[in-house]
Protein backbone atom coordinates (compact mmCIF):
# COMPACT_ATOMS: atom_id res chain seq x y z
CA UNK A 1 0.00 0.00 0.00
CA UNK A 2 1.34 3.61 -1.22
CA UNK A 3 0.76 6.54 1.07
CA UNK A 4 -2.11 6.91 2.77
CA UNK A 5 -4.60 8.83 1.45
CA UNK A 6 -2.31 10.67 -0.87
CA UNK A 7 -4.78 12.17 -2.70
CA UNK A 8 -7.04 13.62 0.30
CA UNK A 9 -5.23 17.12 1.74
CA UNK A 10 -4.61 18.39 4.83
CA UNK A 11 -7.54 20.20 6.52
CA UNK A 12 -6.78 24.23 6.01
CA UNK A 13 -5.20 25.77 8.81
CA UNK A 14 -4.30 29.50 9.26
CA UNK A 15 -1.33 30.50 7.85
CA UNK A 16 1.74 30.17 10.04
CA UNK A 17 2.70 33.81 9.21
CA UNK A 18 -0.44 34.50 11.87
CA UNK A 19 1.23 31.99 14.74
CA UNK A 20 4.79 33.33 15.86
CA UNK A 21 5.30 29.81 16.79
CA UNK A 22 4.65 28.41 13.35
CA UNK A 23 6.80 30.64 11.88
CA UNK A 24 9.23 30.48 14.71
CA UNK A 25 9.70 26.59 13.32
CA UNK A 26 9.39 27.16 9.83
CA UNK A 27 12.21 29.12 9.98
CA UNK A 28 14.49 26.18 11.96
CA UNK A 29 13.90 24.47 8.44
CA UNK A 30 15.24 27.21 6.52
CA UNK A 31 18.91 26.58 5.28
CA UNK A 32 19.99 29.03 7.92
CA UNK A 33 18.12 27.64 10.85
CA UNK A 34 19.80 23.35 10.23
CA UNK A 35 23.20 25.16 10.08
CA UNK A 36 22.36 26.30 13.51
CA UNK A 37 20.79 23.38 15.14
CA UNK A 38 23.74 21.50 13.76
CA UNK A 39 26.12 23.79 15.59
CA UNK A 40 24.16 23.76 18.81
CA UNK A 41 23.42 19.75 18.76
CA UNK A 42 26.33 19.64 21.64
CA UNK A 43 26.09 22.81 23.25
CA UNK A 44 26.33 23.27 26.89
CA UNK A 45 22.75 24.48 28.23
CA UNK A 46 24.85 25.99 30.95
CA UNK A 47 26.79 28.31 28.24
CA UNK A 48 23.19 29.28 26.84
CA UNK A 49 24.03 32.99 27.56
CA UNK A 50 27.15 33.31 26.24
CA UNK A 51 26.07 31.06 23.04
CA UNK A 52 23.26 33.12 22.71
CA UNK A 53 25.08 36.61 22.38
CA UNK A 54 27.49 35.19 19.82
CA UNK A 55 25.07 33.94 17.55
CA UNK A 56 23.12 36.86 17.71
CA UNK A 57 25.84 38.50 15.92
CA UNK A 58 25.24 37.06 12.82
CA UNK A 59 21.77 35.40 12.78
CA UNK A 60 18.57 36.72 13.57
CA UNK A 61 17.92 36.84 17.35
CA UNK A 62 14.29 35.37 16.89
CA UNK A 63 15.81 32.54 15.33
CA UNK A 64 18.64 31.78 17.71
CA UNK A 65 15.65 31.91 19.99
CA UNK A 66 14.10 29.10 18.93
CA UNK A 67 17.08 27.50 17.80
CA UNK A 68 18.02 27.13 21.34
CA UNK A 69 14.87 25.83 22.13
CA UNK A 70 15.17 23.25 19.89
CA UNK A 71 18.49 22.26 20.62
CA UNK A 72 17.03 22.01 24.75
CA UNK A 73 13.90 19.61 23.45
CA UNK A 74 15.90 17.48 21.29
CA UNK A 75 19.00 17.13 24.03
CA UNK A 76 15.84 15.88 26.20
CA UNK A 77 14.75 13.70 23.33
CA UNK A 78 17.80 11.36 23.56
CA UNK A 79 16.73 9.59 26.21
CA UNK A 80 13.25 8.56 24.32
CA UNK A 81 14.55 8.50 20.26
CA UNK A 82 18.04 7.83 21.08
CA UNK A 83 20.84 10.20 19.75
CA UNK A 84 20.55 9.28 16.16
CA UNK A 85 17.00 9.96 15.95
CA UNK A 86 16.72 12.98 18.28
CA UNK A 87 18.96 15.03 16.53
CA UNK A 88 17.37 14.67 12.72
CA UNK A 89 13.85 15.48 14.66
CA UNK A 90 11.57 18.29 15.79
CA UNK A 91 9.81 18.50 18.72
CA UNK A 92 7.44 20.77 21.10
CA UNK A 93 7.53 20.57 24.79
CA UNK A 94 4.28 18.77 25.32
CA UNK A 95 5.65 17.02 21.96
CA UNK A 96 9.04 15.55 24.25
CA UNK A 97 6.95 15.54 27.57
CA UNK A 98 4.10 12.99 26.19
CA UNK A 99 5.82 11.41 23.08
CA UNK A 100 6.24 7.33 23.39
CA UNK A 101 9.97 6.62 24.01
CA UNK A 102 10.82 3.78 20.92
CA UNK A 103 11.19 0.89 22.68
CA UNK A 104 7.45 1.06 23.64
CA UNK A 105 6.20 2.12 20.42
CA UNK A 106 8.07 -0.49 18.18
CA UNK A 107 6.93 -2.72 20.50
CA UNK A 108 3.28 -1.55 19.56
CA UNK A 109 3.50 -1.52 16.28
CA UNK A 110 5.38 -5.16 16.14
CA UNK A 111 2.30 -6.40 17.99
CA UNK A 112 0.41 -4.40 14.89
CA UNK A 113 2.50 -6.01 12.05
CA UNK A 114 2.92 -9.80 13.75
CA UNK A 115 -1.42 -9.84 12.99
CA UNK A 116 -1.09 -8.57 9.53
CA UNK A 117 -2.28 -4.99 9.79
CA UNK A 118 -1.00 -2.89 7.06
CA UNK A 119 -2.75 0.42 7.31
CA UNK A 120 -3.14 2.18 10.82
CA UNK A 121 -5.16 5.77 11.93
CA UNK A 122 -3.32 7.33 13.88
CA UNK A 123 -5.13 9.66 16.43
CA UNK A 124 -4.25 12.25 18.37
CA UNK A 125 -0.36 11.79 17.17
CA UNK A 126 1.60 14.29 18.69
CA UNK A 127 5.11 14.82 17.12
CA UNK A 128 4.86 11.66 15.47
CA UNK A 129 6.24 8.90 17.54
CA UNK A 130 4.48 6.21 17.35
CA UNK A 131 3.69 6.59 13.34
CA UNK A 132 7.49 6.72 13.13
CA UNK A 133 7.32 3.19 14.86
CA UNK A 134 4.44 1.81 12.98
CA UNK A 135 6.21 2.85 9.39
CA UNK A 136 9.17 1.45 10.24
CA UNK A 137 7.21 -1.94 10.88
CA UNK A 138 6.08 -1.48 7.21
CA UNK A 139 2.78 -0.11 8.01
CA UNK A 140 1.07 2.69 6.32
CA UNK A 141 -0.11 5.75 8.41
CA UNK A 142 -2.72 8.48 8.57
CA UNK A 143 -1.31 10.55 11.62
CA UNK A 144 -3.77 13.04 12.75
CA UNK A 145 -2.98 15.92 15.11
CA UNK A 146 -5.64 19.07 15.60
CA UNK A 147 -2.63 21.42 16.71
CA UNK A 148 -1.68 22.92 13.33
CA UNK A 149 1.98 23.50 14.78
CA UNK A 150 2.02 19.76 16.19
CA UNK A 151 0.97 18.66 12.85
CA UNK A 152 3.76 20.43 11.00
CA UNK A 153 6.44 18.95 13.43
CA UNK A 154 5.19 15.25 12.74
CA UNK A 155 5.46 16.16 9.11
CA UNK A 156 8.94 16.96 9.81
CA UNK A 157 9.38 14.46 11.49
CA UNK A 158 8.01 11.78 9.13
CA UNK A 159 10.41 13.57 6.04
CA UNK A 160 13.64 14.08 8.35
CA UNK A 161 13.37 10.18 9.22
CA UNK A 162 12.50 9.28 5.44
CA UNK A 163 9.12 7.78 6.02
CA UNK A 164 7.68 10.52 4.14
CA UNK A 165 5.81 7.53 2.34
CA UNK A 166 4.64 5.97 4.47
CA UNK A 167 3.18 8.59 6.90
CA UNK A 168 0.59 11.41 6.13
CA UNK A 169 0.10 13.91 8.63
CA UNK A 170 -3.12 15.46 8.72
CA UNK A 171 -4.25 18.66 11.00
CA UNK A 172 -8.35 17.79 11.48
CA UNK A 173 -10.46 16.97 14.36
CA UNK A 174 -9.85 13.19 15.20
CA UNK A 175 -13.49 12.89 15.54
CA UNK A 176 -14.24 13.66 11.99
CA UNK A 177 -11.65 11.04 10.53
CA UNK A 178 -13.25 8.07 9.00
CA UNK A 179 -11.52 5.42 9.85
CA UNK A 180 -13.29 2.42 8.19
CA UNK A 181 -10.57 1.86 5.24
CA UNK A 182 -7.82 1.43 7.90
CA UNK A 183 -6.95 -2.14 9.47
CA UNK A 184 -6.52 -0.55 12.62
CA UNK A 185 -6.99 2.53 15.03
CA UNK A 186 -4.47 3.33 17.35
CA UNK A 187 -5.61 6.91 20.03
CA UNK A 188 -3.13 8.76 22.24
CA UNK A 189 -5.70 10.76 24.09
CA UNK A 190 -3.88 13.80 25.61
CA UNK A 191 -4.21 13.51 29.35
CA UNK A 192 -2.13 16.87 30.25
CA UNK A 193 -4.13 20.08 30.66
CA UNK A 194 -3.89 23.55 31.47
CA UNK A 195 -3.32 22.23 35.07
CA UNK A 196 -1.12 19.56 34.90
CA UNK A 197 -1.50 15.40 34.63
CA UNK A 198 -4.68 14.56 34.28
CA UNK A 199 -6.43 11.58 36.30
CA UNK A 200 -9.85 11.15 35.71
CA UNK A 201 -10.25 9.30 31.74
CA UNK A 202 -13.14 10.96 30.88
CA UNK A 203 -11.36 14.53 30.95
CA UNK A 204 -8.99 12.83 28.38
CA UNK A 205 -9.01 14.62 25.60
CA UNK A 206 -10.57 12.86 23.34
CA UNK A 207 -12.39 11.19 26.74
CA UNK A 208 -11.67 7.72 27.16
CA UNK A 209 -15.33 6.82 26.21
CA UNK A 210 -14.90 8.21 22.78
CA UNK A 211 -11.73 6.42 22.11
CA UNK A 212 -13.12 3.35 23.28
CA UNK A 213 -16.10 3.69 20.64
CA UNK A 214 -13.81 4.58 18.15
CA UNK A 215 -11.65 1.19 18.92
CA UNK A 216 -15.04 -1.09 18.93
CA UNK A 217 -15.49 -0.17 15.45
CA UNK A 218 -12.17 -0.94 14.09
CA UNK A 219 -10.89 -4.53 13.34
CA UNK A 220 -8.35 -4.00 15.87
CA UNK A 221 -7.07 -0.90 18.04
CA UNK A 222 -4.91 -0.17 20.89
CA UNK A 223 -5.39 2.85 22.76
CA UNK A 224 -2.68 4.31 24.75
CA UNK A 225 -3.52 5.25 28.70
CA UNK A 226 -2.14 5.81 31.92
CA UNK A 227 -0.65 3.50 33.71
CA UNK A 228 -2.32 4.42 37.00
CA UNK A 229 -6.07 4.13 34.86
CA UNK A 230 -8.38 2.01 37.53
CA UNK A 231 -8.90 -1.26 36.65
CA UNK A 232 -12.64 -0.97 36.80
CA UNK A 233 -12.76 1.77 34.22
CA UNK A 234 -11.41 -1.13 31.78
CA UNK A 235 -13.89 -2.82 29.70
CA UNK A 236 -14.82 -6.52 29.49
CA UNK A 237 -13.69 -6.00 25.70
CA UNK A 238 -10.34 -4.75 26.13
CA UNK A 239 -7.10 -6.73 26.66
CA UNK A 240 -5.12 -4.57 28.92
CA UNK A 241 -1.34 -4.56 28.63
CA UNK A 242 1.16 -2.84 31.20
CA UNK A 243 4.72 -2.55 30.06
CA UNK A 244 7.58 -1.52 31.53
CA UNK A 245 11.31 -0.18 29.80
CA UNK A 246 13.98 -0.93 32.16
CA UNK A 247 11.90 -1.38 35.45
CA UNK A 248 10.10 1.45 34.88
CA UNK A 249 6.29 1.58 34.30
CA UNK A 250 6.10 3.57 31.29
CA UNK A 251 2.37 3.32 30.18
CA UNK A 252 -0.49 0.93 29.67
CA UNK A 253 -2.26 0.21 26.67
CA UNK A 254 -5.86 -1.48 25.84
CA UNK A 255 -5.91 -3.69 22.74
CA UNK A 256 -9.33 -4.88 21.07
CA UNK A 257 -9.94 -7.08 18.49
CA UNK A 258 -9.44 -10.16 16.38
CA UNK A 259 -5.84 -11.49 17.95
CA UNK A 260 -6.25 -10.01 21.56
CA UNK A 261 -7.90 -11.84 24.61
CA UNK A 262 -10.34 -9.85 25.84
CA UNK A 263 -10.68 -9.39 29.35
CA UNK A 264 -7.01 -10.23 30.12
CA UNK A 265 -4.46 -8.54 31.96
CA UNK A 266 -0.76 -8.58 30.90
CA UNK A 267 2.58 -7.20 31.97
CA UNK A 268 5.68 -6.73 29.22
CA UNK A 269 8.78 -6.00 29.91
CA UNK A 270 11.56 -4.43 28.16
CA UNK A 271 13.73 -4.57 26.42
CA UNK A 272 13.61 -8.26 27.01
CA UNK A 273 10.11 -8.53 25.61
CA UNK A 274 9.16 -10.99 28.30
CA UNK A 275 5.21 -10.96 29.06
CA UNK A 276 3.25 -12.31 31.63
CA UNK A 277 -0.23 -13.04 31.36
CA UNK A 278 -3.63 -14.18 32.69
CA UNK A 279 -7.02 -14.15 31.73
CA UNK A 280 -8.72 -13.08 35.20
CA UNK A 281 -7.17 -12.03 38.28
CA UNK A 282 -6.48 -14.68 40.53
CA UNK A 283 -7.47 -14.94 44.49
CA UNK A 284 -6.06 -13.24 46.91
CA UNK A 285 -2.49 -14.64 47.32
CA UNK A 286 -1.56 -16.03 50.76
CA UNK A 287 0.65 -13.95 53.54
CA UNK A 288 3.10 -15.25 55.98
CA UNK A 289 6.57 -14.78 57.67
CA UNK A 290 9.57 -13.51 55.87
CA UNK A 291 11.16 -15.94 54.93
CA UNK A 292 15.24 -16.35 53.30
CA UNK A 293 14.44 -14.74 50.43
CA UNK A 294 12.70 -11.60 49.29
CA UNK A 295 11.19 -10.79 45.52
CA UNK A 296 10.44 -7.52 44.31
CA UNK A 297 8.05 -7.94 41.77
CA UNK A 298 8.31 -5.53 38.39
CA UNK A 299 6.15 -2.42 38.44
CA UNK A 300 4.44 -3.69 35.55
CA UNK A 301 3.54 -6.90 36.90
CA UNK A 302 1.83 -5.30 40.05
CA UNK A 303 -0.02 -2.66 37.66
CA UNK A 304 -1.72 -5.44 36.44
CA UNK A 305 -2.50 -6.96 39.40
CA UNK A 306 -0.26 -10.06 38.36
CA UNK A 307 1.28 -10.90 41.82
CA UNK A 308 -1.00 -13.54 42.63
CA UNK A 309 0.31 -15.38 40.13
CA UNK A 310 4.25 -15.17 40.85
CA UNK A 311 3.37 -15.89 44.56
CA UNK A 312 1.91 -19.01 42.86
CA UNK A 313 4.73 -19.91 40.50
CA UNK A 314 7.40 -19.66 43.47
CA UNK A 315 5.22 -21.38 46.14
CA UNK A 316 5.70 -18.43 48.22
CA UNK A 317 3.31 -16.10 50.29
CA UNK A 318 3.36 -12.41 50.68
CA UNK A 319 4.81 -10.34 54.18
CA UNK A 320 1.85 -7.98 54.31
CA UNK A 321 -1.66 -8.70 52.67
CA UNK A 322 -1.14 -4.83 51.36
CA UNK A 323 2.37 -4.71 50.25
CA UNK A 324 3.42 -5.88 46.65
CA UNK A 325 6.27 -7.82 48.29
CA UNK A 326 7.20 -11.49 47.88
CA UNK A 327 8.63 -13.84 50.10
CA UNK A 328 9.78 -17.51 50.16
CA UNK A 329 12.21 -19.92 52.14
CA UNK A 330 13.79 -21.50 48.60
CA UNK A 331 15.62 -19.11 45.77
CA UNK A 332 13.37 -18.72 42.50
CA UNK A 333 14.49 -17.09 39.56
CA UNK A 334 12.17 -14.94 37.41
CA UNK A 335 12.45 -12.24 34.85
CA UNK A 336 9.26 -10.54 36.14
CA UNK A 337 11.32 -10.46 39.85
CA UNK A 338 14.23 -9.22 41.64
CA UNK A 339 15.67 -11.25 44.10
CA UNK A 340 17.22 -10.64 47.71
CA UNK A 341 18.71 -12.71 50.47
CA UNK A 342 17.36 -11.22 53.29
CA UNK A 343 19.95 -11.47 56.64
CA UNK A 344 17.60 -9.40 58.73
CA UNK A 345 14.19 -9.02 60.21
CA UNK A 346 14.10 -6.24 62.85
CA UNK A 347 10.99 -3.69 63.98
CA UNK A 348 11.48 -0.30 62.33
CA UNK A 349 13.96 2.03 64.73
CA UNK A 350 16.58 4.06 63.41
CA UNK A 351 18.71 3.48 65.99
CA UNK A 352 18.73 -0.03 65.70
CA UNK A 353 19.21 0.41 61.82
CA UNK A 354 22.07 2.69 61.88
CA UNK A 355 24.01 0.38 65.15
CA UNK A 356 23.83 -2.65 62.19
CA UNK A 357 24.75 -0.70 59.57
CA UNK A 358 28.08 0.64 61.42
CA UNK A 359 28.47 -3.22 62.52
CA UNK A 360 28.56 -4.36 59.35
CA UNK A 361 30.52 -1.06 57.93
CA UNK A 362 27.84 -0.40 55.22
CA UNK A 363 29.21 2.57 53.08
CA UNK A 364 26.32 1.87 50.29
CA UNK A 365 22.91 1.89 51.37
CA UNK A 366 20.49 0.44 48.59
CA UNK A 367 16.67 1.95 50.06
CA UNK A 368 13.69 0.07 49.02
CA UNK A 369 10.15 0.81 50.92
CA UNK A 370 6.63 0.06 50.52
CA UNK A 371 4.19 0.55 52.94
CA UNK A 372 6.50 3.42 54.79
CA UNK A 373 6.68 7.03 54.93
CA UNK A 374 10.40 7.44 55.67
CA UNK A 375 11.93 8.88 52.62
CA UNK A 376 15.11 7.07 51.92
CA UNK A 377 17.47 9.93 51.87
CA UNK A 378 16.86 11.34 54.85
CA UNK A 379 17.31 7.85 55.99
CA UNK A 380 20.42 7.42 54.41
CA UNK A 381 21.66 10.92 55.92
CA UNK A 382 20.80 10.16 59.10
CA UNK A 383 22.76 6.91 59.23
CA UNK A 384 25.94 8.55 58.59
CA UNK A 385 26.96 5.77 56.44
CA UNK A 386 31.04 4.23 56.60
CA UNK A 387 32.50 1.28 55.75
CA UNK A 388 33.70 -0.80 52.60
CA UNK A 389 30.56 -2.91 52.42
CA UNK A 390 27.13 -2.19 50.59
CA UNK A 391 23.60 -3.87 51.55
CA UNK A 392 19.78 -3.10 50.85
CA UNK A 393 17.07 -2.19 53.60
CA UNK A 394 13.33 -2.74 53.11
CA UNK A 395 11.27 -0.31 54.99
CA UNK A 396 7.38 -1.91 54.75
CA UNK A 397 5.21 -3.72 56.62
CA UNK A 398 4.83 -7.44 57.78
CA UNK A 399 1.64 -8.57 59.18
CA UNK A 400 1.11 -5.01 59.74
CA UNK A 401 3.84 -4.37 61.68
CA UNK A 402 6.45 -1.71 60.24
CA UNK A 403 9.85 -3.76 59.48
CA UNK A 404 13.45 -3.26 58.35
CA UNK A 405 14.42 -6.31 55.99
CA UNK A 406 18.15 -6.15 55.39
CA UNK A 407 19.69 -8.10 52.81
CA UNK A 408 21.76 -8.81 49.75
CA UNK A 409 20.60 -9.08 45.89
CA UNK A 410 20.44 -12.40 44.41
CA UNK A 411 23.30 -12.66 42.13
């Protein structure tokens, strides 16, 4: 399949003579404005000043404005796109603040291409993204953005990549786009307003009820949400996947139709790609003493309410009925888990911590807690901390009581 919808334009915006913004970034694409973003790609934000009044001597100060700007947002970029990436792209600040890092978006569109889609409506794109992702899995995009300056950045985007082909860009409404002669739907609702984060699903924008109807009617969709989204406000229809890039709970997503398993809860994790899976939750798990060893399940898998099911696989129990922590008297080995040898099982007293800890001349103090309100570096200041050896403390809760675990990782 050729570009999408090559023949149908983009809707008519105002001209970007009328939006200093607009013409702000039109003029980073002049000749004149790549020379400088080349120059500033390594620049020292700290030097901004200094950088700024020598440019200014022989370029337009308007434009080492927002050349500056744009050397900041792609600088931030690199740790989402990566360096080679970042530094051929565009962004906006709401662009870099709620743009899918890569990992998580080819891992998307993978899921997109292993079932054979081959066409894909973007909604509510951003700066591109994830229709970078999805072309590069061979799959042909109509990325739609309302924000006329958002729209011309994921142009940008999709020609300073080379995808150009594959990608149209589109400034409309995303509830006017028809999306019946696409195998898919994929919606990024934005859930950052005037105020901040936003919590509640239905002040998505588009709300989370309109990009659910706008999923049932496509042969598949996924629809990007927060992590954090309730579990009740999850249709029966949906298969909801949590994933995680490193440890780190980056976002949730809710697939629907033919190749998904509705009702299902699942936890990936990457880069390994390793996903856990079941198709209810399972009951309560059961809670006992600590044993030898601790497990600290992945944020992902307790987002989707998948500890029952480790506590299963390793035969174990949990410390606290409340607290996402594992314990067992035999080692297991997991991806979905990191592991600890616990040495120590003491009441919570900083007294008592920081006598072991000079004991056992701890000079690196790994703090873990769940279940406590002791932030761990004023715990770490206040033990004063000396000594060639390192160890981990687990501030939480057993049987309701709060406990320091002390111990060693696994490995």
């Amino acid at each position: 399949m050729g570009r999408v919808n090559a023949t149908t334009p983009s809707a008519p915006s105002a001209s970007s003579a009328d939006d200093p913004a607009r013409a702000a970034f039109a003029a980073l694409r002049t000749p004149e404005g790549e020379q400088l973003l080349a120059e500033l790609r390594d620049h020292d934000p700290a030097d901004e000043l200094a950088t700024a009044t020598r440019l200014r001597r022989t370029h337009p100060a308007e434009l080492v404005s927002a050349a500056l700007g744009q050397a900041r947002l792609r600088q931030r970029a690199v740790a989402k796109f990566g360096a080679e990436d970042a530094y051929r792209m565009y962004f906006t600040p709401n662009g870099v603040e709620q743009a899918t890092r890569t990992s998580v978006a080819a891992h998307r569109a993978a899921r997109f291409a292993g079932l054979g889609v081959r066409s894909v409506a973007d909604l509510c794109c951003g700066i591109g993204g994830d229709a970078i992702a999805l072309a590069r899995a061979g799959i042909s995009v109509l990325a739609v953005d309302r924000d006329p300056l958002t729209a011309e950045v994921a142009r940008a985007n999709a020609e300073a990549l080379g995808l150009g082909e594959l990608i149209e860009v589109r400034c409309a409404d995303v509830t006017e786009i028809d999306t019946a002669p696409y195998d898919a739907v994929f919606v990024d609702p934005a859930r950052r307003g005037g105020r901040g984060r936003i919590f509640d699903p239905e002040a998505y924008s588009p709300p989370l009820s309109w990009a659910t109807a706008a999923a049932l009617k496509a042969p598949r969709a996924a629809l990007k949400i927060a992590p954090g989204i309730p579990h009740e406000a999850i249709g029966p229809e949906a298969e909801a996947e949590w994933i995680s890039d490193g440890g780190d709970v980056k976002e949730a997503v809710l697939w629907y139709g033919e190749g998904f398993a509705p009702g299902s809860f699942r936890a990936t994790l990457l880069p390994s790609g390793a996903a856990l899976s079941a198709p209810a939750p399972l009951p309560a798990p059961p809670v006992g003493p600590v044993g030898r060893y601790l497990y600290e399940p992945d944020g992902a898998v307790i987002r989707a309410h998948l500890v029952a099911d480790l506590v299963e696989r390793c035969g174990g129990r949990l410390v606290d009925e409340t607290i996402a922590y594992i314990t067992s008297d035999e080692p297991y080995s997991s991806p979905y888990v990191a592991g600890y040898r616990i040495t120590d099982e003491l009441p919570f007293s900083m007294k008592r911590l920081k006598a072991l800890l000079r004991e056992r001349q701890v000079g690196v103090l790994t703090v873990k807690k769940r279940g406590s309100a002791v932030e761990p570096e004023e715990l770490r200041r206040r033990m004063k901390l000396s000594g060639p050896n390192a160890a981990t403390v687990f501030l939480t809760r057993v049987a309701g009581a709060p406990t320091m675990l002390i111990g060693h990782p696994l490995g």
